[in-house]
N, C-alpha and C. Protein backbone atom coordinates (compact mmCIF):
# COMPACT_ATOMS: atom_id res chain seq x y z
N UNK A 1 0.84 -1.20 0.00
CA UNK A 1 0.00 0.00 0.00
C UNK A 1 0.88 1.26 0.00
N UNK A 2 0.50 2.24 -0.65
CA UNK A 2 1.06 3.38 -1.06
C UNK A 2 0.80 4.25 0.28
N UNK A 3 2.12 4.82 1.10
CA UNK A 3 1.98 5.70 2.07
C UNK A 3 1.79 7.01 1.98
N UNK A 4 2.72 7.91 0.89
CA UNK A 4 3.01 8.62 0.55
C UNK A 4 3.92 8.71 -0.68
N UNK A 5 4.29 9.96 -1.11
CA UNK A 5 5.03 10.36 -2.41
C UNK A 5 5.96 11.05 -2.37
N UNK A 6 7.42 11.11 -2.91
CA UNK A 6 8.65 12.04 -2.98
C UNK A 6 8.39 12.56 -4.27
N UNK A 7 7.91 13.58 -4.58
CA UNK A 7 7.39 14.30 -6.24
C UNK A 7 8.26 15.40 -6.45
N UNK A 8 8.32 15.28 -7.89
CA UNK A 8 9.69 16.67 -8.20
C UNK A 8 9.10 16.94 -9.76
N UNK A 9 8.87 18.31 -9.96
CA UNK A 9 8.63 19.00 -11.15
C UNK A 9 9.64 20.05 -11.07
N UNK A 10 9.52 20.82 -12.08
CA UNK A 10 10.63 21.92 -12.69
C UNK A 10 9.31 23.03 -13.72
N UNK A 11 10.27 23.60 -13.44
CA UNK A 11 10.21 25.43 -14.44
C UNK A 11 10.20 25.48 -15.85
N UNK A 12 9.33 26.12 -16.93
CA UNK A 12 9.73 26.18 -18.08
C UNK A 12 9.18 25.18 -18.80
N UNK A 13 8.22 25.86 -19.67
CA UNK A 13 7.04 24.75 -20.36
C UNK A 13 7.11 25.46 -21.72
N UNK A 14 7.83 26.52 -21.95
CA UNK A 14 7.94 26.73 -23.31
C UNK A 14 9.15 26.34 -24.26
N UNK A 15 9.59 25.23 -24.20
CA UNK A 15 10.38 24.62 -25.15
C UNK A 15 9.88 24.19 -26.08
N UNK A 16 10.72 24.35 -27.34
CA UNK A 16 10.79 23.62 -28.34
C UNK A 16 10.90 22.48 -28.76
N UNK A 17 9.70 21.27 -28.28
CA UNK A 17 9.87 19.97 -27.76
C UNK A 17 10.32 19.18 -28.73
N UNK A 18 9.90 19.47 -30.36
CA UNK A 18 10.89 18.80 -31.41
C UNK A 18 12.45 18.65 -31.17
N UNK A 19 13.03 20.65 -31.25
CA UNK A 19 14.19 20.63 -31.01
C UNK A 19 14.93 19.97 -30.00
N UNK A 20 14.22 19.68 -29.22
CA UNK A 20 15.07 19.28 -27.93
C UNK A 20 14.89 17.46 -28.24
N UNK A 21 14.12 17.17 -28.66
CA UNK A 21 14.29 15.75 -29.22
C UNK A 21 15.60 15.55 -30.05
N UNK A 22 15.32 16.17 -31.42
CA UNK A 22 16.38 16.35 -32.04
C UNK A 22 17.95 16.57 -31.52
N UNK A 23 17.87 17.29 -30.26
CA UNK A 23 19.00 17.71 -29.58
C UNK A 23 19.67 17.29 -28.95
N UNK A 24 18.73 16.42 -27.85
CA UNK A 24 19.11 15.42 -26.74
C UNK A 24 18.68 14.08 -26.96
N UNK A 25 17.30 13.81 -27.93
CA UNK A 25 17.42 12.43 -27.64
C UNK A 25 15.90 11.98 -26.78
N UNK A 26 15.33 10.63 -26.83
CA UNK A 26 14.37 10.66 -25.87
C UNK A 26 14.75 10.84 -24.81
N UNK A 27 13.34 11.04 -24.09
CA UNK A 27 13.27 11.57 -22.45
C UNK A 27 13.93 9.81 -21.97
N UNK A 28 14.55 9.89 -20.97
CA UNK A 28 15.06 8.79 -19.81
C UNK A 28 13.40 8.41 -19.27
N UNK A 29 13.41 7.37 -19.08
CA UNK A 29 12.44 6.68 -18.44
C UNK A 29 12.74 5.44 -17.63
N UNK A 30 12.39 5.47 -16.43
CA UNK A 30 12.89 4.02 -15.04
C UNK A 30 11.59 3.83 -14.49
N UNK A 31 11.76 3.05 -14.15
CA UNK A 31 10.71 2.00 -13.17
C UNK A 31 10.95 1.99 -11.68
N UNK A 32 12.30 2.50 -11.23
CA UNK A 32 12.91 2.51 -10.07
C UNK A 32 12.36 3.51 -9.05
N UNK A 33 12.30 2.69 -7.87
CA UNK A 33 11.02 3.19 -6.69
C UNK A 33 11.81 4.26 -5.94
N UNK A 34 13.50 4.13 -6.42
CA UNK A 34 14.00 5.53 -5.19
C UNK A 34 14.81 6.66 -6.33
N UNK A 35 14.79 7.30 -6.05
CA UNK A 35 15.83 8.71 -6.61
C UNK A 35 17.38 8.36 -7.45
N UNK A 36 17.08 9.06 -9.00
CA UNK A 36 17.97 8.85 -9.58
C UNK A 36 18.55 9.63 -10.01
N UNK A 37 18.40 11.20 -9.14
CA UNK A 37 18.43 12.15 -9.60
C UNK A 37 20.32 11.92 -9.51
N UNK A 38 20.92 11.39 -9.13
CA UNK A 38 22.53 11.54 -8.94
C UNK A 38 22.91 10.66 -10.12
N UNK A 39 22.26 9.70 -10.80
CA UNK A 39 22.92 9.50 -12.14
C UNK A 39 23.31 9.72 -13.12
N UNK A 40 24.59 9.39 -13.33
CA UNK A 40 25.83 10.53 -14.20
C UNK A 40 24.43 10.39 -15.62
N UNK A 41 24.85 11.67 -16.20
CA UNK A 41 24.23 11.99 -17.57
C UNK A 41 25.33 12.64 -18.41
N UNK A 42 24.65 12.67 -19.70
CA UNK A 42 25.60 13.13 -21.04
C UNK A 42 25.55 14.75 -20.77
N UNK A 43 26.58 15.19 -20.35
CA UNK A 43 26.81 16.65 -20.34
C UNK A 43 26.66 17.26 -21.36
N UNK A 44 26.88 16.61 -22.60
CA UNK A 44 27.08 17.82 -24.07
C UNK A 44 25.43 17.26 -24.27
N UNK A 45 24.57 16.02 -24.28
CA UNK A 45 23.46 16.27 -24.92
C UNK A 45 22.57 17.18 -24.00
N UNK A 46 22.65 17.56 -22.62
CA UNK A 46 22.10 18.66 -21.57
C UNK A 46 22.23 19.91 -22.17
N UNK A 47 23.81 19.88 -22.48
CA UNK A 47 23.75 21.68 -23.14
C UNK A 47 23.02 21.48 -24.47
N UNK A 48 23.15 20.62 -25.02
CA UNK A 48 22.54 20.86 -26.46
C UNK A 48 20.92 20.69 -26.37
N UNK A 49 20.33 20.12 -25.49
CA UNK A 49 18.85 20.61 -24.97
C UNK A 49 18.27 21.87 -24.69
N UNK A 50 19.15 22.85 -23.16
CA UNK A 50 19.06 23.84 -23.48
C UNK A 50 19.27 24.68 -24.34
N UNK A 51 20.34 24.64 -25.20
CA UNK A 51 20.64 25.46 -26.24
C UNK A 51 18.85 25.66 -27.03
N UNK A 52 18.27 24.63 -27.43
CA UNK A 52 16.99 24.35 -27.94
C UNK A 52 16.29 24.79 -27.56
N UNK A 53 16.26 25.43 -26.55
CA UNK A 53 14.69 25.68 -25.63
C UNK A 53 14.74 27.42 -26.76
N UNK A 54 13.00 27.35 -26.61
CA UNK A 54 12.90 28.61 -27.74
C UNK A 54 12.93 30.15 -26.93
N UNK A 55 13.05 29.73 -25.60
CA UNK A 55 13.36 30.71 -24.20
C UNK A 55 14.80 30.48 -23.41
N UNK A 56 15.35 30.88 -22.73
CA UNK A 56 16.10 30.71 -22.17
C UNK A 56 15.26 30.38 -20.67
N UNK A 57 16.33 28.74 -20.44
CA UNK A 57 15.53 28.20 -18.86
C UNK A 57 14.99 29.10 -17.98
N UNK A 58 14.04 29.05 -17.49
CA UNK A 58 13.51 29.59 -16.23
C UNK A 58 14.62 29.36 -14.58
N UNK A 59 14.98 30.39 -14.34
CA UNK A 59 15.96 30.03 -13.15
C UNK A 59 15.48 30.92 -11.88
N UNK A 60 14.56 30.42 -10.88
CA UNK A 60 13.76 31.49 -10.22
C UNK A 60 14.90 31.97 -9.00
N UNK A 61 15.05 33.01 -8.64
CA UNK A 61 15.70 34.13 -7.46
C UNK A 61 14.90 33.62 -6.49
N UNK A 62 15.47 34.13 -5.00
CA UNK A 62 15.08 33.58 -3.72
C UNK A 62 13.77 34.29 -3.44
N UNK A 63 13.50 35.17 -3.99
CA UNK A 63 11.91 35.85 -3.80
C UNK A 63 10.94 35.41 -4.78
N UNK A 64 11.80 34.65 -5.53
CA UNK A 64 10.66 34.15 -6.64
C UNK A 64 9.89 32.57 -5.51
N UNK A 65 11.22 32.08 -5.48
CA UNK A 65 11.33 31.21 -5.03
C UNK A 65 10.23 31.00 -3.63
N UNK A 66 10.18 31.94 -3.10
CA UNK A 66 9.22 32.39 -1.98
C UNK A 66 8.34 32.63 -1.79
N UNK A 67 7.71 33.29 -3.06
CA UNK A 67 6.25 33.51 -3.69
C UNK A 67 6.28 32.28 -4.00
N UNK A 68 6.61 31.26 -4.41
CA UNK A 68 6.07 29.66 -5.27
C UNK A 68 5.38 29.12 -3.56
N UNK A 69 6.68 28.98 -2.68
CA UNK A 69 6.36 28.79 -1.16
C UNK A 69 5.09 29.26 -0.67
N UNK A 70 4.65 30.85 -0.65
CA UNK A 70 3.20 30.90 -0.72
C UNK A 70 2.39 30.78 -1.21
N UNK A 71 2.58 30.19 -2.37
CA UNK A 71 1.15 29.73 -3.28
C UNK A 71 0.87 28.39 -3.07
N UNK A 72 1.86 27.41 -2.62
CA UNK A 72 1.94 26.31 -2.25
C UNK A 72 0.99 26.46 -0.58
N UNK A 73 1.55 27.11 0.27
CA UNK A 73 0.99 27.56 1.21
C UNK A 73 -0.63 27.71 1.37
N UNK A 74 -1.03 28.84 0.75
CA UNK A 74 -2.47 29.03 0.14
C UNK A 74 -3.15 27.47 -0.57
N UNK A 75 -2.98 26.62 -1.15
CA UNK A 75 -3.43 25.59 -1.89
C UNK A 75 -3.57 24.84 -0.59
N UNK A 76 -2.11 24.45 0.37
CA UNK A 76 -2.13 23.62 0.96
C UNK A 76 -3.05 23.90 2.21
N UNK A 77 -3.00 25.15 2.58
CA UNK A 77 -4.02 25.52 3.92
C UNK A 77 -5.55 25.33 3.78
N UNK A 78 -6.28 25.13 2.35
CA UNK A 78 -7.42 25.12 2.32
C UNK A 78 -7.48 23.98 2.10
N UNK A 79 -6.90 23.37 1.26
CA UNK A 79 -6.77 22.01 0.73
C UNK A 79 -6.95 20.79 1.79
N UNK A 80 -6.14 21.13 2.65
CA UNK A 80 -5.75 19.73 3.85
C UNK A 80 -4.71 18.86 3.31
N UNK A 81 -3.65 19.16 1.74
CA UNK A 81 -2.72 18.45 1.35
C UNK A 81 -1.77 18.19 2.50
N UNK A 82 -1.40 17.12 2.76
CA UNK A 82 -0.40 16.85 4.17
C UNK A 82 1.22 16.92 3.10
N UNK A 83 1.89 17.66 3.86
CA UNK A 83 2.95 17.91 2.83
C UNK A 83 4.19 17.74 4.13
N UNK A 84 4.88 16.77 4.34
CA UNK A 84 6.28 16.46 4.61
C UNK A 84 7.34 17.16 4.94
N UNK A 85 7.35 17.49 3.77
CA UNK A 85 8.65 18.17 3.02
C UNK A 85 8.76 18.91 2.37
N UNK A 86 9.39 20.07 1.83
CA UNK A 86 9.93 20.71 0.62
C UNK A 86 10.81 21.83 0.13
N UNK A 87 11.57 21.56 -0.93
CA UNK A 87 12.26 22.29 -1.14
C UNK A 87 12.45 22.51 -2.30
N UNK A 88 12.50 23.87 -2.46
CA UNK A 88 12.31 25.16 -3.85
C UNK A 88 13.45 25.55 -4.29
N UNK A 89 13.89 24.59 -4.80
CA UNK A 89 15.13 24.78 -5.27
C UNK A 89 15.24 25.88 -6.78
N UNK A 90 16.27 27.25 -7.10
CA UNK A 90 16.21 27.91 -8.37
C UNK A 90 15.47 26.93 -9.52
N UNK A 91 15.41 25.42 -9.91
CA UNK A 91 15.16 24.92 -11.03
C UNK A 91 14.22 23.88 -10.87
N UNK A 92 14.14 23.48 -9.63
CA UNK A 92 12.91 22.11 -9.46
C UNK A 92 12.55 22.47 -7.96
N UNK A 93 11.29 21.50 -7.68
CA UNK A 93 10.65 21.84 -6.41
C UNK A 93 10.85 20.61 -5.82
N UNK A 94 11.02 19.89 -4.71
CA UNK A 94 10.98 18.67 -4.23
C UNK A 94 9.86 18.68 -3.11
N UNK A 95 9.03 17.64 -3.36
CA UNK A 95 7.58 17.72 -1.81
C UNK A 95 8.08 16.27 -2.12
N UNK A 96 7.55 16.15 -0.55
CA UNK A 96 7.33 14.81 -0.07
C UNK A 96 5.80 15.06 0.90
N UNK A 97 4.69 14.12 0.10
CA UNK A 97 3.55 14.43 0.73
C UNK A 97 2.40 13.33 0.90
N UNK A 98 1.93 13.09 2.05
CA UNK A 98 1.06 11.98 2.22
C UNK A 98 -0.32 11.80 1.74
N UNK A 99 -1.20 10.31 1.46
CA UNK A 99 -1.94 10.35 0.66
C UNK A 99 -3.02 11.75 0.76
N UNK A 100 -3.69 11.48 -0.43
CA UNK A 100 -4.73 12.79 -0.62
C UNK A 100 -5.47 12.34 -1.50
N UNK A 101 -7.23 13.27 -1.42
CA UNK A 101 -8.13 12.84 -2.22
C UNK A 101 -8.11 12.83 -4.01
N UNK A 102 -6.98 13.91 -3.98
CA UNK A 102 -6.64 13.75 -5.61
C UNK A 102 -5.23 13.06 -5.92
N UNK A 103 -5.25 12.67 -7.17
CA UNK A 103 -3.97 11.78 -7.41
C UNK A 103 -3.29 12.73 -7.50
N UNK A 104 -1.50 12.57 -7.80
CA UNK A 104 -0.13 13.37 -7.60
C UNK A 104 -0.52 13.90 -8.86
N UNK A 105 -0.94 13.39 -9.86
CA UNK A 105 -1.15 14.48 -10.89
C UNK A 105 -1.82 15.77 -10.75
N UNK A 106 -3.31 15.42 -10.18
CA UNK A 106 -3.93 16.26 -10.48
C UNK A 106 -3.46 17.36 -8.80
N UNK A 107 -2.83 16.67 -8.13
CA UNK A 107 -2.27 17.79 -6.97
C UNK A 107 -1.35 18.57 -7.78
N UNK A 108 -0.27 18.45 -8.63
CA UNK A 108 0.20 18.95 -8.80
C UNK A 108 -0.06 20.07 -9.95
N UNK A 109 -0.69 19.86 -10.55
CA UNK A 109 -1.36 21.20 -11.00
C UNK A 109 -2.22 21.94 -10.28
N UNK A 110 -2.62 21.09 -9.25
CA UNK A 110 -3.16 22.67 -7.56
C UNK A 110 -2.18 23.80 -7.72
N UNK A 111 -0.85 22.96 -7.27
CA UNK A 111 0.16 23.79 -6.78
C UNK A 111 0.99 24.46 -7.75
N UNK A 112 0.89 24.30 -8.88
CA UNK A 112 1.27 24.42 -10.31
C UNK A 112 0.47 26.02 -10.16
N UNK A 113 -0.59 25.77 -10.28
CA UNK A 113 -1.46 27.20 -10.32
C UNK A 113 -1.86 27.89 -8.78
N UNK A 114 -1.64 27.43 -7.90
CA UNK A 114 -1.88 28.51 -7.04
C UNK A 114 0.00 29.18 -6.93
N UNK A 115 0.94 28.43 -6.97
CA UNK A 115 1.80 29.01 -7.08
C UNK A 115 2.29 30.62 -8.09
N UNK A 116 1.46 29.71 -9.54
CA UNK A 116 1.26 31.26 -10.76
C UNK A 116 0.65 32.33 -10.45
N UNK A 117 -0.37 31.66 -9.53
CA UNK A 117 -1.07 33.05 -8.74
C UNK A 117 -0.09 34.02 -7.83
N UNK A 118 0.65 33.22 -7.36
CA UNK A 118 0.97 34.41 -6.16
C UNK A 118 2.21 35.14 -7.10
N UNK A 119 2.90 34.20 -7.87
CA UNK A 119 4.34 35.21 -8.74
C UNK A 119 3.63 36.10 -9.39
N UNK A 120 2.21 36.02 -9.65
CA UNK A 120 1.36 37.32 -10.76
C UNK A 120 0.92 38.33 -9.36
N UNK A 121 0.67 37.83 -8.76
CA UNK A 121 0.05 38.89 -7.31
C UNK A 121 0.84 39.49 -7.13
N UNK A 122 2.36 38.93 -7.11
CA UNK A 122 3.61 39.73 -6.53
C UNK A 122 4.72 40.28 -7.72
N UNK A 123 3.90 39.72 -8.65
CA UNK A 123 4.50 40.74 -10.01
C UNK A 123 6.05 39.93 -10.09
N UNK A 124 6.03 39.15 -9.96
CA UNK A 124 7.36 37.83 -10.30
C UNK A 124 7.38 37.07 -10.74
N UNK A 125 6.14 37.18 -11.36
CA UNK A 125 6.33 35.70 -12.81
C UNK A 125 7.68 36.42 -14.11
N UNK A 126 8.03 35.41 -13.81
CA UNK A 126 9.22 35.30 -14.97
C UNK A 126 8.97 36.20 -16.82
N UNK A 127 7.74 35.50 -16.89
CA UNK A 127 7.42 36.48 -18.08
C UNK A 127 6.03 37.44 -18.17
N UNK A 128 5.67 37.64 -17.06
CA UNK A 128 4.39 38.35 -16.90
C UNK A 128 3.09 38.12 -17.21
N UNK A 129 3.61 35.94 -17.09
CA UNK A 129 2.10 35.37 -17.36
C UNK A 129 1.99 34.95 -18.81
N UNK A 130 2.94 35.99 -19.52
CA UNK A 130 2.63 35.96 -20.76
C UNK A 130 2.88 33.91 -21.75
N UNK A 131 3.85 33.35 -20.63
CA UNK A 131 4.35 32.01 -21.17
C UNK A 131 4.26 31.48 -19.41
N UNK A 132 3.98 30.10 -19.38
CA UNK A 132 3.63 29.39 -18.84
C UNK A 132 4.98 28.94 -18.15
N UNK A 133 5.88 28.65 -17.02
CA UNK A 133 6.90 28.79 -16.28
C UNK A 133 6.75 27.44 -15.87
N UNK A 134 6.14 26.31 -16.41
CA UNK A 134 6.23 25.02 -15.86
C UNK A 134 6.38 23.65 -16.71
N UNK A 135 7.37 22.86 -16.49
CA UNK A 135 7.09 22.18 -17.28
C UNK A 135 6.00 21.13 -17.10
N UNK A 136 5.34 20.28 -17.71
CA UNK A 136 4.55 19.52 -18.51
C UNK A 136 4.82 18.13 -17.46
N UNK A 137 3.93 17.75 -16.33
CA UNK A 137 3.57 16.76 -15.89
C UNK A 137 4.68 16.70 -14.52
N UNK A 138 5.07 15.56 -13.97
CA UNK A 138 6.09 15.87 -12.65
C UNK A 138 6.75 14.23 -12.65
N UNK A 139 7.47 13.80 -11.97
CA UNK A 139 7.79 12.51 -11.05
C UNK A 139 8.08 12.79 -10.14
N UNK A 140 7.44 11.11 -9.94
CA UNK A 140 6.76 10.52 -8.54
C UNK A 140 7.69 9.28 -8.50
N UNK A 141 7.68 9.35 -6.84
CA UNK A 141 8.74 8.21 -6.73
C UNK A 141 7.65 7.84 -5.58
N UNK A 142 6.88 6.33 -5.08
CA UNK A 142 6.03 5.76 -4.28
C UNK A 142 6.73 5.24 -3.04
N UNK A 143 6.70 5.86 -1.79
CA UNK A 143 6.80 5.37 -0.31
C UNK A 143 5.77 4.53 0.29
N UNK A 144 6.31 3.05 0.23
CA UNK A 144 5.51 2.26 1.19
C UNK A 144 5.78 2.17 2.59
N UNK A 145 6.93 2.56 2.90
CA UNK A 145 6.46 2.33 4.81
C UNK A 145 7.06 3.69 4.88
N UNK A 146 7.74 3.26 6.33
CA UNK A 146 8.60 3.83 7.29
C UNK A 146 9.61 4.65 6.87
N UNK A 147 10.30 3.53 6.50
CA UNK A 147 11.80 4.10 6.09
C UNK A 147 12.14 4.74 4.71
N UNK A 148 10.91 4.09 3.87
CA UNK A 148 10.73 4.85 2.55
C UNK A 148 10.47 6.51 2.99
N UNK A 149 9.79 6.58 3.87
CA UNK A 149 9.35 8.37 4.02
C UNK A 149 10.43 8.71 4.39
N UNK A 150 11.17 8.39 6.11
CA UNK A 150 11.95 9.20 6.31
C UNK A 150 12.75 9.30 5.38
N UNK A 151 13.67 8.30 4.37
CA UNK A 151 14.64 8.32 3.70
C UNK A 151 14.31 9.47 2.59
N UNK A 152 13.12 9.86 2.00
CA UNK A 152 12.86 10.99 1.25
C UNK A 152 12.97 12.40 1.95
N UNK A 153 12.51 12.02 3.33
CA UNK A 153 11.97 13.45 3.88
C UNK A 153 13.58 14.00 3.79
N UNK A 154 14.17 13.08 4.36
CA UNK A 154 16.09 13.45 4.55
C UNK A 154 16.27 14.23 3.28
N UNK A 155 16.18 13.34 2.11
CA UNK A 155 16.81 13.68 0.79
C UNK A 155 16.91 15.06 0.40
N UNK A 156 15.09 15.26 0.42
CA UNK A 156 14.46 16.29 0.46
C UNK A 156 14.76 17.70 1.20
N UNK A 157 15.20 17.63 2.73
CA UNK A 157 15.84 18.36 3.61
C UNK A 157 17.01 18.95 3.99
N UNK A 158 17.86 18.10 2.53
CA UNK A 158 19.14 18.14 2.44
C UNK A 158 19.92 18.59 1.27
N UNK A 159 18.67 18.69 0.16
CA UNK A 159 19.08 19.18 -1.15
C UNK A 159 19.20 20.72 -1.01
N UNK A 160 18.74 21.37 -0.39
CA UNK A 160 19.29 22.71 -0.75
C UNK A 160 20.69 23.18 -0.18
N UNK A 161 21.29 22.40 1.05
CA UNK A 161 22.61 22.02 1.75
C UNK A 161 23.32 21.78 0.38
N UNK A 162 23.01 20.31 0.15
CA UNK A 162 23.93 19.74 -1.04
C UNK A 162 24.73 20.83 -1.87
N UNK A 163 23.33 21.80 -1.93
CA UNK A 163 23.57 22.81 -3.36
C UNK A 163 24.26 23.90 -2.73
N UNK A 164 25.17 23.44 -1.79
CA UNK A 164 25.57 25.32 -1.06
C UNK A 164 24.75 25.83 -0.57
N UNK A 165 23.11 25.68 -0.22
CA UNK A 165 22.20 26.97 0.05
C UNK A 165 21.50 26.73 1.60
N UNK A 166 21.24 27.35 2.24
CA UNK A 166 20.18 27.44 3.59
C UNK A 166 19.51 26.37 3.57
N UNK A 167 19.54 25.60 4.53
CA UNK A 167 18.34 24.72 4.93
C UNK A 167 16.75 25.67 4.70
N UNK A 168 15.87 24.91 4.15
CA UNK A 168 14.46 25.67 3.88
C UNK A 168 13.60 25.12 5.24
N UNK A 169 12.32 26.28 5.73
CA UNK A 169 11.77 25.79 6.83
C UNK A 169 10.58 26.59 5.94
N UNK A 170 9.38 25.90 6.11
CA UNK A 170 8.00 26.10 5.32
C UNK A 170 6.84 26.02 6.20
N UNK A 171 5.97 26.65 6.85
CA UNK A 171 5.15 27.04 7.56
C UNK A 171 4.16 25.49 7.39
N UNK A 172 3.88 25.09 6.26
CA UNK A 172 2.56 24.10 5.76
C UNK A 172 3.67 22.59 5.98
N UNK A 173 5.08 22.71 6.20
CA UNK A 173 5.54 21.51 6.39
C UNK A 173 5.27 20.82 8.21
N UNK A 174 4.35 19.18 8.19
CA UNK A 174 4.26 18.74 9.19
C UNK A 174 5.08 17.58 9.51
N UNK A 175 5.05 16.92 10.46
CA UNK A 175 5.63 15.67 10.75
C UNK A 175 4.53 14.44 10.68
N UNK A 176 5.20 13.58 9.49
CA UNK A 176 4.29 12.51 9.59
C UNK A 176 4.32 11.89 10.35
N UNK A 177 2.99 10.88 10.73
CA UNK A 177 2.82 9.87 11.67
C UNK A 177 2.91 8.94 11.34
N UNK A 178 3.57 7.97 11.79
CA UNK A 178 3.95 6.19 11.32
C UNK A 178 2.67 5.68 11.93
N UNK A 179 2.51 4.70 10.78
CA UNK A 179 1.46 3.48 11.71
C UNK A 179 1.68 3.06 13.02
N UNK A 180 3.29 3.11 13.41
CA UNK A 180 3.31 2.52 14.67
C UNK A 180 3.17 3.32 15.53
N UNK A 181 3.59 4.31 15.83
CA UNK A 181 2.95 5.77 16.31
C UNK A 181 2.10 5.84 16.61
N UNK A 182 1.53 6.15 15.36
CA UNK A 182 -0.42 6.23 15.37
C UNK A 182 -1.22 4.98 16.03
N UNK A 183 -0.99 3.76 16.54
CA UNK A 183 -1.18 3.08 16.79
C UNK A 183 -0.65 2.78 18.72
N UNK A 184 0.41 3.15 18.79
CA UNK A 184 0.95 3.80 20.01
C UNK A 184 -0.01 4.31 20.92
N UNK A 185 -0.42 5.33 20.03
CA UNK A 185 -1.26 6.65 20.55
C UNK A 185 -2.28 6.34 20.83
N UNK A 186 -2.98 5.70 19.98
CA UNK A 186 -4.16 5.00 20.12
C UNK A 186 -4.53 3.93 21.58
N UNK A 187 -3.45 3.12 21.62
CA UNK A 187 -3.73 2.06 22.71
C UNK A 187 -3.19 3.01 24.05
N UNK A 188 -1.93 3.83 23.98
CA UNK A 188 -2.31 4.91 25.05
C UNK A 188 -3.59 5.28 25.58
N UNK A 189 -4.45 6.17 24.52
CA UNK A 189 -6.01 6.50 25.02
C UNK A 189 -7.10 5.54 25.51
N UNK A 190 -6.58 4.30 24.71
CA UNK A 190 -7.56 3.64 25.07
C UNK A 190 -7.26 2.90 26.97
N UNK A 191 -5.60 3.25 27.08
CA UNK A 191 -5.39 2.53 28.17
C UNK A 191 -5.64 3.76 29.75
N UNK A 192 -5.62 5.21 28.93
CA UNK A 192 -6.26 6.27 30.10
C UNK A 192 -7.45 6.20 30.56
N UNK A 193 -7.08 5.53 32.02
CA UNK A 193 -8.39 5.10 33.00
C UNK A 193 -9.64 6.77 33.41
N UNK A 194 -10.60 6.07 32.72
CA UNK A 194 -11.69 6.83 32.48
C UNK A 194 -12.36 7.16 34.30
N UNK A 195 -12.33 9.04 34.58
CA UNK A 195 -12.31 9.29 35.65
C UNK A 195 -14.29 8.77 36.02
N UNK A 196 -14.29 8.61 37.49
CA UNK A 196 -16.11 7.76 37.51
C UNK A 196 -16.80 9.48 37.59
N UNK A 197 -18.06 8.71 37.05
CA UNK A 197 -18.74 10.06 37.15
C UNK A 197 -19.41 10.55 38.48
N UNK A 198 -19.26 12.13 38.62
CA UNK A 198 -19.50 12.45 39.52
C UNK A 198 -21.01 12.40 40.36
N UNK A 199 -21.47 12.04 42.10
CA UNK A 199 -22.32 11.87 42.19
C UNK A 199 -23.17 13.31 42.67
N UNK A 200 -24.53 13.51 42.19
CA UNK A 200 -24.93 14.84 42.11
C UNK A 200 -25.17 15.13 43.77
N UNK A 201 -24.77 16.21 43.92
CA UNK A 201 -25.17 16.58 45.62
C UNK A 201 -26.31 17.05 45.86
N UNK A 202 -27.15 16.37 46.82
CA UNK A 202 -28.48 16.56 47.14
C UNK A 202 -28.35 17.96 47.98
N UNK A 203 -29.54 18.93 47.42
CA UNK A 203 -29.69 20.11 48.46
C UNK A 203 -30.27 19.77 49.44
């Protein structure tokens, strides 16, 4: 059973998706349940991808970056999305977030667009709305227990370190509860001896 999700999308939906075929080659595709984001790749077919794009990449600044954080914020506060983790990195976003009534797809175009909202509110969309700043669908990597979450939540908590930058702290990020936990907790309450009820005093 599916616990939760380690999901990662990126910036920049106006490429030239021929050219960049032509350029780089098909998209990589795995089956693999943990993070492959550290596998060596072809450096010259990367530049020759970007070179293709009919924009130059989207690379968001730390206030851009911050407005995405409150639009995520806004989605997630009304929403009830239980969100882990995350980090807003200049070129991709990393969440780690537990189940929810909509699938990772369709969450992620929540956050896809309440995020566009707030860079247009705050006048920091990249092109003034005018082109779309996202790319086209996300991956999902599936956490079945325990150690699958924490091992993401880490990953996740640690990528903006990796990259030279500040640990990120996010208002809508909670601590998940393990089954065993939650289950803990449970036989706790059930084991708090119930006080007797009081007897009424006669006037």
């Amino acid at each position: 059973m599916v616990r939760g999700y380690h999901i990662i999308f990126s910036w920049s939906d106006f490429v030239g998706a021929w050219e960049i075929f032509l350029a780089a080659g098909r998209a990589t595709k795995t089956d693999a349940r943990h993070s492959v984001a550290a596998k060596p790749h072809d450096r010259e077919h990367r530049l020759a991808a970007k070179e293709a794009l009919d924009r130059p990449a989207v690379k968001f600044a730390g206030v851009q970056a911050r407005a995405v954080g409150r639009g995520f914020a806004n989605y997630i506060q009304k929403s009830g999305l239980p969100v882990w983790a995350c980090s807003i990195m200049p070129e991709h976003v990393h969440l780690v977030t537990g189940p929810f009534r909509l699938s990772v797809e369709q969450t992620v175009i929540q956050l896809k667009g309440a995020a566009t909202e707030q860079l247009l509110e705050e006048k920091l969309h990249p092109f003034n709305g005018e082109a779309k700043c996202w790319t086209r669908g996300e991956w999902k990597v599936f956490l079945f227990n325990d150690e699958d979450i924490i091992r993401a939540i880490r990953y996740v908590e640690q990528n903006p370190i990796k990259d030279g930058k500040p640990a990120q702290t996010w208002p809508f990020v909670t601590l998940p509860i393990s089954r065993d936990a939650e289950s803990s907790e449970r036989s706790a309450l059930h084991r708090q001896p119930r006080s007797a009820p009081k007897t009424p005093r006669r006037g």
